[in-house]
PDB file of N, CA and C in Angstrom:
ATOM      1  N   UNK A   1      14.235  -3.400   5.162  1.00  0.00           N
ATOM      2  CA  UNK A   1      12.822  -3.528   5.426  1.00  0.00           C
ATOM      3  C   UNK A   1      12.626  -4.631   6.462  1.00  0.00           C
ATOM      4  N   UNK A   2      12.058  -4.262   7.396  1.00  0.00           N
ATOM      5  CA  UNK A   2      11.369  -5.266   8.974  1.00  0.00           C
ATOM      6  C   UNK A   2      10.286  -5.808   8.570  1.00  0.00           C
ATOM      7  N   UNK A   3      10.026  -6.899   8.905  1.00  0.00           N
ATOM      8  CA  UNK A   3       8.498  -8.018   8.852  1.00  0.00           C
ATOM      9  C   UNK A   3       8.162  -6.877   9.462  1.00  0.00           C
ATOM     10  N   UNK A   4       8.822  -6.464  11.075  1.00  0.00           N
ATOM     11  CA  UNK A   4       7.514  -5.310  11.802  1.00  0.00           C
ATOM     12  C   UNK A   4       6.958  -4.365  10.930  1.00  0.00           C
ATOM     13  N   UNK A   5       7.755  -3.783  10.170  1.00  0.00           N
ATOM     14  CA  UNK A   5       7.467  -2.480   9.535  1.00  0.00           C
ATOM     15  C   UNK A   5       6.341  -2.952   8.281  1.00  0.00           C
ATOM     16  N   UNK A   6       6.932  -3.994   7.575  1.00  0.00           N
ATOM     17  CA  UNK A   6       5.908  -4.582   6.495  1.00  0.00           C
ATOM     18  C   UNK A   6       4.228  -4.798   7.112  1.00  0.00           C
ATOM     19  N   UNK A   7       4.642  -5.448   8.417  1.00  0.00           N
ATOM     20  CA  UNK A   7       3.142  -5.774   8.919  1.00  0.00           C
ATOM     21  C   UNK A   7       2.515  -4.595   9.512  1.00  0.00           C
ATOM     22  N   UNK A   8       3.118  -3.280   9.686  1.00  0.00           N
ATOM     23  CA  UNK A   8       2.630  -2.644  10.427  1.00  0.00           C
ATOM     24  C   UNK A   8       1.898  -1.585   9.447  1.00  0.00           C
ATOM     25  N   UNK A   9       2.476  -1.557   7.965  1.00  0.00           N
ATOM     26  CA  UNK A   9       2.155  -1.332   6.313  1.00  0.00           C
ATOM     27  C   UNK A   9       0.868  -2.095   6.399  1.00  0.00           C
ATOM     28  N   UNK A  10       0.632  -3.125   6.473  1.00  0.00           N
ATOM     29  CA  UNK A  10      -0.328  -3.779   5.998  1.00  0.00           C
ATOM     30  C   UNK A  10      -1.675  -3.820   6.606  1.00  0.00           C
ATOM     31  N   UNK A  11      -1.612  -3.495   7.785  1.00  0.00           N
ATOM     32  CA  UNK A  11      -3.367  -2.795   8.719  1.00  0.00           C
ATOM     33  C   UNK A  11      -2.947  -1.697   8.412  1.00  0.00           C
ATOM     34  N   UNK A  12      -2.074  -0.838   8.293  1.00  0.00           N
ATOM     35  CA  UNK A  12      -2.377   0.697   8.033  1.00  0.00           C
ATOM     36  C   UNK A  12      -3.378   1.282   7.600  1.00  0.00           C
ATOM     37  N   UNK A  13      -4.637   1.972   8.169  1.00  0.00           N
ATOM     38  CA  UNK A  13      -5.981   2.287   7.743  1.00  0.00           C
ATOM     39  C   UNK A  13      -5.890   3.293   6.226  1.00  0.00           C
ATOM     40  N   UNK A  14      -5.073   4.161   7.084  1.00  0.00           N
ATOM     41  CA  UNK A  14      -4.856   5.161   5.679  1.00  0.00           C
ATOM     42  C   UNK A  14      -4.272   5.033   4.613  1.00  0.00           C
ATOM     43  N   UNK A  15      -3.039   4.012   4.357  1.00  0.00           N
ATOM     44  CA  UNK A  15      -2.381   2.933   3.721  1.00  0.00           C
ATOM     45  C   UNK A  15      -3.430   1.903   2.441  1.00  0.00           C
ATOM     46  N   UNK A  16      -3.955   2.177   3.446  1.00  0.00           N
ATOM     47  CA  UNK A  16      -5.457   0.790   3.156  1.00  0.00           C
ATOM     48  C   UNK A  16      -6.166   1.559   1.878  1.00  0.00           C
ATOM     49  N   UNK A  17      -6.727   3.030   2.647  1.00  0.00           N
ATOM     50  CA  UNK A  17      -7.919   3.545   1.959  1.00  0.00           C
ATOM     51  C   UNK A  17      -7.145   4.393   0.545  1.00  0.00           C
ATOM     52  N   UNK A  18      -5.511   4.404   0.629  1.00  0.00           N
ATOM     53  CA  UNK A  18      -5.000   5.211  -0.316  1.00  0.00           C
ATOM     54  C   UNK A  18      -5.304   4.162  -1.160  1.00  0.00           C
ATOM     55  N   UNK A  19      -4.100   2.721  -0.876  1.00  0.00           N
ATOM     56  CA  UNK A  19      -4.679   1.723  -2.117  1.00  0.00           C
ATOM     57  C   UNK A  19      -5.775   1.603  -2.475  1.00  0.00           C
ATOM     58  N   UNK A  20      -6.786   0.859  -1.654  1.00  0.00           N
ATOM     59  CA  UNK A  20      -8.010   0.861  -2.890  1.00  0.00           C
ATOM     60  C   UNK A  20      -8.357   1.792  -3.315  1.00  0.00           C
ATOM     61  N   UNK A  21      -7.866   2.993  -3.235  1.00  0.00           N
ATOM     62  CA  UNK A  21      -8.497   3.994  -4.259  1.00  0.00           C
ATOM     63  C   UNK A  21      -7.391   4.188  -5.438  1.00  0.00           C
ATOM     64  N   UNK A  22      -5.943   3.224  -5.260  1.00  0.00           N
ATOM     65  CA  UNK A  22      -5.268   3.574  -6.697  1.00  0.00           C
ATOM     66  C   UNK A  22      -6.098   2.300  -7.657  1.00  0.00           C
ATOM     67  N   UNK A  23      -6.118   0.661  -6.345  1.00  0.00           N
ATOM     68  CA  UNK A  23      -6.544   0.171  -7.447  1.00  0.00           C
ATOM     69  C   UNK A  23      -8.180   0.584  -8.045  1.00  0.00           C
ATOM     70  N   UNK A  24      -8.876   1.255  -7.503  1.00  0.00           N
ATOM     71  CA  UNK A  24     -10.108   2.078  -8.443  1.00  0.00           C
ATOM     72  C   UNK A  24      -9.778   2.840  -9.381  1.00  0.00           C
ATOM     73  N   UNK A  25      -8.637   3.419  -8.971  1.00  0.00           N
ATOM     74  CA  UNK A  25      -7.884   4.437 -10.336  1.00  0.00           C
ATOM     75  C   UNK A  25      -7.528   3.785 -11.696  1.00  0.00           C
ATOM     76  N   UNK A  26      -7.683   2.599 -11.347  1.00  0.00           N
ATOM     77  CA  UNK A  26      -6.835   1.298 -12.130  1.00  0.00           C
ATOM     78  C   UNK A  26      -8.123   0.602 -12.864  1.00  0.00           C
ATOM     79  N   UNK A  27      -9.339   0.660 -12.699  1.00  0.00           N
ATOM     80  CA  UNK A  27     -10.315   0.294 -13.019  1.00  0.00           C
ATOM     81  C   UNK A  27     -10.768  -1.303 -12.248  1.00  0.00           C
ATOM     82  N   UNK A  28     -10.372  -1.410 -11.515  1.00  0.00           N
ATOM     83  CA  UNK A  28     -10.963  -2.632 -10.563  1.00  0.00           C
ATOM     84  C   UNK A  28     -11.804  -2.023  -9.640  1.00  0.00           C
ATOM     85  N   UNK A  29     -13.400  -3.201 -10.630  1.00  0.00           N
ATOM     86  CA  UNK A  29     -14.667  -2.714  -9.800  1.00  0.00           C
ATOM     87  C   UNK A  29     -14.265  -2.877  -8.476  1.00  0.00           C
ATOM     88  N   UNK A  30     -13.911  -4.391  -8.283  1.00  0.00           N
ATOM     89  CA  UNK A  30     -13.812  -4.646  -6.728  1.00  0.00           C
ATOM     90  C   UNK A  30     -12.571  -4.092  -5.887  1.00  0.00           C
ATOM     91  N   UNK A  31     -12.282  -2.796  -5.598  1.00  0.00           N
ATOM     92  CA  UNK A  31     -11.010  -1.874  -5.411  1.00  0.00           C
ATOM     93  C   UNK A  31     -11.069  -2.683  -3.547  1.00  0.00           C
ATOM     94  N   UNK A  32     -12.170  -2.542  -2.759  1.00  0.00           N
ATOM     95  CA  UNK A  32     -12.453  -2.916  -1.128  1.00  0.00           C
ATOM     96  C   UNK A  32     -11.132  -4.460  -0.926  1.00  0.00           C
ATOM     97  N   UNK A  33     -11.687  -5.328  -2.479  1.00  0.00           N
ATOM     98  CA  UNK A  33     -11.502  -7.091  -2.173  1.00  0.00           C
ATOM     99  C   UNK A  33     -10.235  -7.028  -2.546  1.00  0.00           C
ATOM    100  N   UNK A  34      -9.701  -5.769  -3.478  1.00  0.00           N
ATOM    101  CA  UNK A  34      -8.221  -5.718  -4.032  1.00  0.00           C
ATOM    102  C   UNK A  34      -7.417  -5.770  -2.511  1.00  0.00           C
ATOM    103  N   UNK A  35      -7.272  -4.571  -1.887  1.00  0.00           N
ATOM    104  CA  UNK A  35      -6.988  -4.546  -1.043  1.00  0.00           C
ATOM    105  C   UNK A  35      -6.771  -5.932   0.012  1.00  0.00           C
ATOM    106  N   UNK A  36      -7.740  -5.854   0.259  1.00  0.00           N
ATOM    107  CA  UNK A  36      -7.886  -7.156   0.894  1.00  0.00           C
ATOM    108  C   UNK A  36      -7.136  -7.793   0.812  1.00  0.00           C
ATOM    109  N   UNK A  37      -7.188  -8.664  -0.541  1.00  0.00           N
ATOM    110  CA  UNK A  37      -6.767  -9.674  -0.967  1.00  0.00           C
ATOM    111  C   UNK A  37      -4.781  -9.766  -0.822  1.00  0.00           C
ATOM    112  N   UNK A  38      -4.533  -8.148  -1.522  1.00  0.00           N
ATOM    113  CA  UNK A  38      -3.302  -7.943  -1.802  1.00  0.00           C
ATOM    114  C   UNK A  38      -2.449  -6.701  -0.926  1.00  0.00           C
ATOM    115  N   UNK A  39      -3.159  -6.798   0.390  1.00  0.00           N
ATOM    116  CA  UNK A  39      -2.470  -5.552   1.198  1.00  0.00           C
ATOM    117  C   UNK A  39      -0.823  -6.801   1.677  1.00  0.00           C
ATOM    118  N   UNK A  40      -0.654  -7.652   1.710  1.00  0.00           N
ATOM    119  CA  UNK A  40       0.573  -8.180   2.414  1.00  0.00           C
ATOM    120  C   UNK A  40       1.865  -7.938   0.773  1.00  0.00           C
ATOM    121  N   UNK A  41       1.397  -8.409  -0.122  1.00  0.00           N
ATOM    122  CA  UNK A  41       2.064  -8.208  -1.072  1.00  0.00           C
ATOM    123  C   UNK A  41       2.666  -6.675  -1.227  1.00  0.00           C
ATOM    124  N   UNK A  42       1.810  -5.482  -1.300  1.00  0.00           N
ATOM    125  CA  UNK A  42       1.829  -4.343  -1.451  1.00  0.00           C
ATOM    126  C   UNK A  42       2.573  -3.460  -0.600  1.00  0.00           C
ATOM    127  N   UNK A  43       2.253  -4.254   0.996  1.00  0.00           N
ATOM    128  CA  UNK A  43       3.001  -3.714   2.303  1.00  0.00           C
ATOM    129  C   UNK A  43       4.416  -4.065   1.846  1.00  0.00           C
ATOM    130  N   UNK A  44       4.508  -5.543   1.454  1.00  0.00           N
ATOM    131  CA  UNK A  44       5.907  -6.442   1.401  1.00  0.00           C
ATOM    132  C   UNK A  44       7.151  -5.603  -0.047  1.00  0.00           C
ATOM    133  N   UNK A  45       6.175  -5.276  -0.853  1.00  0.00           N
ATOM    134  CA  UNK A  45       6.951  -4.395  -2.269  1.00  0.00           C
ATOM    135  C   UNK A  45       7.663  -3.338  -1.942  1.00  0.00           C
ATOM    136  N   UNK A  46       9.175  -3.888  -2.500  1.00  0.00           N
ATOM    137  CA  UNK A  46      10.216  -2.763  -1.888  1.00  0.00           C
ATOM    138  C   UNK A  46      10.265  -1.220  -2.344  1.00  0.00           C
ATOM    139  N   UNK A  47       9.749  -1.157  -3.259  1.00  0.00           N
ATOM    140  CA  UNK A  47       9.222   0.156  -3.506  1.00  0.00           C
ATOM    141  C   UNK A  47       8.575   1.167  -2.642  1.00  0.00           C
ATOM    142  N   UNK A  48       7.159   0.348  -1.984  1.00  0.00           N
ATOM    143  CA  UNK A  48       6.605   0.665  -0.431  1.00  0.00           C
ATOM    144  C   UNK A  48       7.199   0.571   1.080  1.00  0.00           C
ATOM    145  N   UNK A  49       7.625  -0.470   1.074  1.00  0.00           N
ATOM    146  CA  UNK A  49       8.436  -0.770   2.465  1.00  0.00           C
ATOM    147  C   UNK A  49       9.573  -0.277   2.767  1.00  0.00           C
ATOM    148  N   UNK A  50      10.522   0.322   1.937  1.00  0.00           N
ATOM    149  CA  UNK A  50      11.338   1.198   2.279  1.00  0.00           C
ATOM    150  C   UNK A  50      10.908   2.370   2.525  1.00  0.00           C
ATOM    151  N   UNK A  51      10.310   2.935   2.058  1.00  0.00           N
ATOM    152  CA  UNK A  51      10.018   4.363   2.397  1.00  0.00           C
ATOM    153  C   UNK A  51       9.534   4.365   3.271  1.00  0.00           C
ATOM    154  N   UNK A  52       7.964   3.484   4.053  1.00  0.00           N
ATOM    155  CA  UNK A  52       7.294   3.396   4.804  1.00  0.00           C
ATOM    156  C   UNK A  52       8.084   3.348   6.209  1.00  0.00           C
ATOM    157  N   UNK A  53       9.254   2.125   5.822  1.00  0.00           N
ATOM    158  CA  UNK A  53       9.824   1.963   6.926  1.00  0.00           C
ATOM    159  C   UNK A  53      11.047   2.838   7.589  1.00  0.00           C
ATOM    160  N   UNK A  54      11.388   4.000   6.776  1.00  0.00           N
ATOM    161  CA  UNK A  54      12.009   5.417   6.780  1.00  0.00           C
ATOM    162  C   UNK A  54      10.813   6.294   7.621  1.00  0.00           C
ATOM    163  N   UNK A  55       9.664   5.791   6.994  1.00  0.00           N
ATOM    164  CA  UNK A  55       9.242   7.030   8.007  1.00  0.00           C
ATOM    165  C   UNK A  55       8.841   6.583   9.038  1.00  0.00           C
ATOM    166  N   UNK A  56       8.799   5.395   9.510  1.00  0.00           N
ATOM    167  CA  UNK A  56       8.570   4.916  10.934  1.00  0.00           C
ATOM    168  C   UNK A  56      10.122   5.132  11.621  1.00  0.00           C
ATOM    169  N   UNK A  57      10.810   5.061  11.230  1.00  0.00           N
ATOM    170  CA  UNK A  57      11.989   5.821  11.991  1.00  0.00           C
ATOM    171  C   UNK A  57      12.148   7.066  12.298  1.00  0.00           C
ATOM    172  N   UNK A  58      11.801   7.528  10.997  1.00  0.00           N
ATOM    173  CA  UNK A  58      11.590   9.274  11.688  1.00  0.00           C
ATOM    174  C   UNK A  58      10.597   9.403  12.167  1.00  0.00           C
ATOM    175  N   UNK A  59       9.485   8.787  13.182  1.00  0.00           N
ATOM    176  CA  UNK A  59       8.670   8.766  14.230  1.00  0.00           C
ATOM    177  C   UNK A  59       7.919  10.074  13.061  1.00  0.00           C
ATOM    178  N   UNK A  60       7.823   9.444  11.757  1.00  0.00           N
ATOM    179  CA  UNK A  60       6.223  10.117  11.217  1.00  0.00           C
ATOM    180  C   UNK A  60       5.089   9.619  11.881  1.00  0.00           C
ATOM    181  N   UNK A  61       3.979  10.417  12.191  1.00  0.00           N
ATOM    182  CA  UNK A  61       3.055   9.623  13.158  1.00  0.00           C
ATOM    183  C   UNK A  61       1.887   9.520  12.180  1.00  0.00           C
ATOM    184  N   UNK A  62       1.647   9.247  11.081  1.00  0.00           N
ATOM    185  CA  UNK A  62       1.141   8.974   9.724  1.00  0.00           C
ATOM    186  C   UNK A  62       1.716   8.669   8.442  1.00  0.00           C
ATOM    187  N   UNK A  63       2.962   7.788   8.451  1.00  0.00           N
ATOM    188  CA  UNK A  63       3.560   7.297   7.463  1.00  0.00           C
ATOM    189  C   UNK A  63       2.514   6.317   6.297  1.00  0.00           C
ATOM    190  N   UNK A  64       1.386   6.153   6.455  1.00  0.00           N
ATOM    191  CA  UNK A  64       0.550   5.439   5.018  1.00  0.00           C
ATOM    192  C   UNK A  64      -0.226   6.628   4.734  1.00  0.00           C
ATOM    193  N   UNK A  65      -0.635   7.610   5.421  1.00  0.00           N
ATOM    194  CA  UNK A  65      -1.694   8.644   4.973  1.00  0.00           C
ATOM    195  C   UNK A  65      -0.599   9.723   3.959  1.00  0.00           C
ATOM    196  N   UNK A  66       0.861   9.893   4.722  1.00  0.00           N
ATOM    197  CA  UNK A  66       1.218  11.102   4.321  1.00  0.00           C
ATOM    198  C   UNK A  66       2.264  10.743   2.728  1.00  0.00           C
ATOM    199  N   UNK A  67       1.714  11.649   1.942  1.00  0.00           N
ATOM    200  CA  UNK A  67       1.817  11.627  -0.028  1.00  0.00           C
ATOM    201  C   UNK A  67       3.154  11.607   0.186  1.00  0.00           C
ATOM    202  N   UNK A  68       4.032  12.208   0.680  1.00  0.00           N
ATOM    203  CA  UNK A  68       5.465  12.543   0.754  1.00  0.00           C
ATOM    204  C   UNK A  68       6.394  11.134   0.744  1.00  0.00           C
ATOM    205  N   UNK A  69       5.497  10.100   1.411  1.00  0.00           N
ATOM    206  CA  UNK A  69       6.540   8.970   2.370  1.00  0.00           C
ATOM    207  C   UNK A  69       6.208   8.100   0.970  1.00  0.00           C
ATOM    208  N   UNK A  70       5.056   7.895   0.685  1.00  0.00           N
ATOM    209  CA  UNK A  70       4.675   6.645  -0.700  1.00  0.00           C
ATOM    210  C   UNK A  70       3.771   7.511  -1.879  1.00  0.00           C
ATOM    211  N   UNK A  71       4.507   8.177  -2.160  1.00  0.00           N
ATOM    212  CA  UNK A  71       3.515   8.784  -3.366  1.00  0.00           C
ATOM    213  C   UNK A  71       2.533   7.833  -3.955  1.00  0.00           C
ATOM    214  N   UNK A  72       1.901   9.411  -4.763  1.00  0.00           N
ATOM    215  CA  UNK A  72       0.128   8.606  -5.838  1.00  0.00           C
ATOM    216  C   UNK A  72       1.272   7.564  -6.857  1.00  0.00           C
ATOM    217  N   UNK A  73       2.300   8.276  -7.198  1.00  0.00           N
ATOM    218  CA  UNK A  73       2.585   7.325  -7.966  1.00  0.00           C
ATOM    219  C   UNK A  73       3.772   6.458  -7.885  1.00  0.00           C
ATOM    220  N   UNK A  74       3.824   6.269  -6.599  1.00  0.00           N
ATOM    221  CA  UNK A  74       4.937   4.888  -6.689  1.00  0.00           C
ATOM    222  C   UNK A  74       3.668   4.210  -6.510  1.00  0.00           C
ATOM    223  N   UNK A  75       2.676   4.181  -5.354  1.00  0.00           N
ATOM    224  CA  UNK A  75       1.680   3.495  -4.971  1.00  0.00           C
ATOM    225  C   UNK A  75       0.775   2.723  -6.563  1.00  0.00           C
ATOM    226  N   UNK A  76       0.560   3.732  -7.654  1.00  0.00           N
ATOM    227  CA  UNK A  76       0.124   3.057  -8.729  1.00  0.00           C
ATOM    228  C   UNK A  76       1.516   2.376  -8.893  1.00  0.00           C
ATOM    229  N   UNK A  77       2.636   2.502  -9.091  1.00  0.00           N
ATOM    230  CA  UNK A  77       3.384   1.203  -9.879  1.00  0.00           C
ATOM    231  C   UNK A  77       3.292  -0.296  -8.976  1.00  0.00           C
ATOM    232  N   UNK A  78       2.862   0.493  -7.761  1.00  0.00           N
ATOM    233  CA  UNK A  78       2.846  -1.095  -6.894  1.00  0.00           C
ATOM    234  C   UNK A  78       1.612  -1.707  -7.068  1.00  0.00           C
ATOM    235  N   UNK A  79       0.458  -0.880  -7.303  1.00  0.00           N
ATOM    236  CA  UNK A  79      -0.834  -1.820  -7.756  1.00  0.00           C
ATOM    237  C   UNK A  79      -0.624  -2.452  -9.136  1.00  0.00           C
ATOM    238  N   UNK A  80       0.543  -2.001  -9.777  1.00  0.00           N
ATOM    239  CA  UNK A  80       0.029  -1.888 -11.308  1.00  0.00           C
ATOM    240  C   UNK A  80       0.927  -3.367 -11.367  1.00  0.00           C
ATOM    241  N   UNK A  81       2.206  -3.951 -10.072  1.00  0.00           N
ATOM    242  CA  UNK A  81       3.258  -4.902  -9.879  1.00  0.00           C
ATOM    243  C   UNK A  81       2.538  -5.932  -9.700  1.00  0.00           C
ATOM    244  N   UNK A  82       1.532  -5.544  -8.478  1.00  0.00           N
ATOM    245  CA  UNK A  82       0.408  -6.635  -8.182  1.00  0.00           C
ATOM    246  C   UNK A  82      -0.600  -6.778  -8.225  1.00  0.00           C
ATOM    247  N   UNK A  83      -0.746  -6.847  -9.615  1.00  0.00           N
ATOM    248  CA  UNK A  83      -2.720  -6.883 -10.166  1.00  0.00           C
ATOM    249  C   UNK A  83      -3.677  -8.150  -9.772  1.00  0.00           C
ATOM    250  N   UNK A  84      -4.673  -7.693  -9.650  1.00  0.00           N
ATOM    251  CA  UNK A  84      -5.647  -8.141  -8.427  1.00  0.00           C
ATOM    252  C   UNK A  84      -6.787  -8.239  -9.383  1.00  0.00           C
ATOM    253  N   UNK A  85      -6.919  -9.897  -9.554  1.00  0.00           N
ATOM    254  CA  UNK A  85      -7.714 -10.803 -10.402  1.00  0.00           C
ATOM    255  C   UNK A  85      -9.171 -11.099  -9.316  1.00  0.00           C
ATOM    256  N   UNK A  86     -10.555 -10.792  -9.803  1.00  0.00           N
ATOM    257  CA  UNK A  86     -11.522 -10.860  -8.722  1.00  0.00           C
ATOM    258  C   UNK A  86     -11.689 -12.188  -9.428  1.00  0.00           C
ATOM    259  N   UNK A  87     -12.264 -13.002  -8.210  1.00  0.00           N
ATOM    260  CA  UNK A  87     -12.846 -14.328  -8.387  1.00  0.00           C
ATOM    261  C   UNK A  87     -13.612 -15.164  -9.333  1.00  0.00           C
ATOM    262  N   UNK A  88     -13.765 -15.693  -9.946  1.00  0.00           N
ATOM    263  CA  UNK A  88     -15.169 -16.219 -11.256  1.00  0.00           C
ATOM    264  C   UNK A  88     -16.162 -16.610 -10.409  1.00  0.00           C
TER     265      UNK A  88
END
């Protein structure tokens, strides 16, 4: 796994909009601030970053959108690795 590839995980739009919708799946009102808060962690989890960074080699030209590269459910074990506490 590459810092490039991790960082390039971590603005991933579609990447983005899959997570906050696992952590909504997960019951965190604030799913937008999850993200946010925890896209470097999530990009950085070797669970995600290997695969991600497999398909940036095979010049996938949507490696965070496409189900195949990070499934619904590795993606829940990685929200579920790094749970995302909203603020008091």
């Amino acid at each position: 796994m590459s810092f490039n590839t991790i960082a390039q995980c971590a603005v991933d739009q579609a990447f983005g909009r899959r997570t906050t919708a696992a952590y909504a799946a997960e019951g965190i009102q604030e799913a937008d601030l999850a993200w946010q808060t925890m896209h470097w962690a999530i990009a950085a989890d070797p669970s995600v970053a290997a695969p991600y960074e497999s398909a940036v080699i095979a010049e996938n030209p949507n490696p965070g959108g496409d189900e195949s590269v990070v499934t619904d459910a590795m993606l829940t074990a990685a929200v579920q690795a790094h749970p995302f506490t909203p603020p008091a």
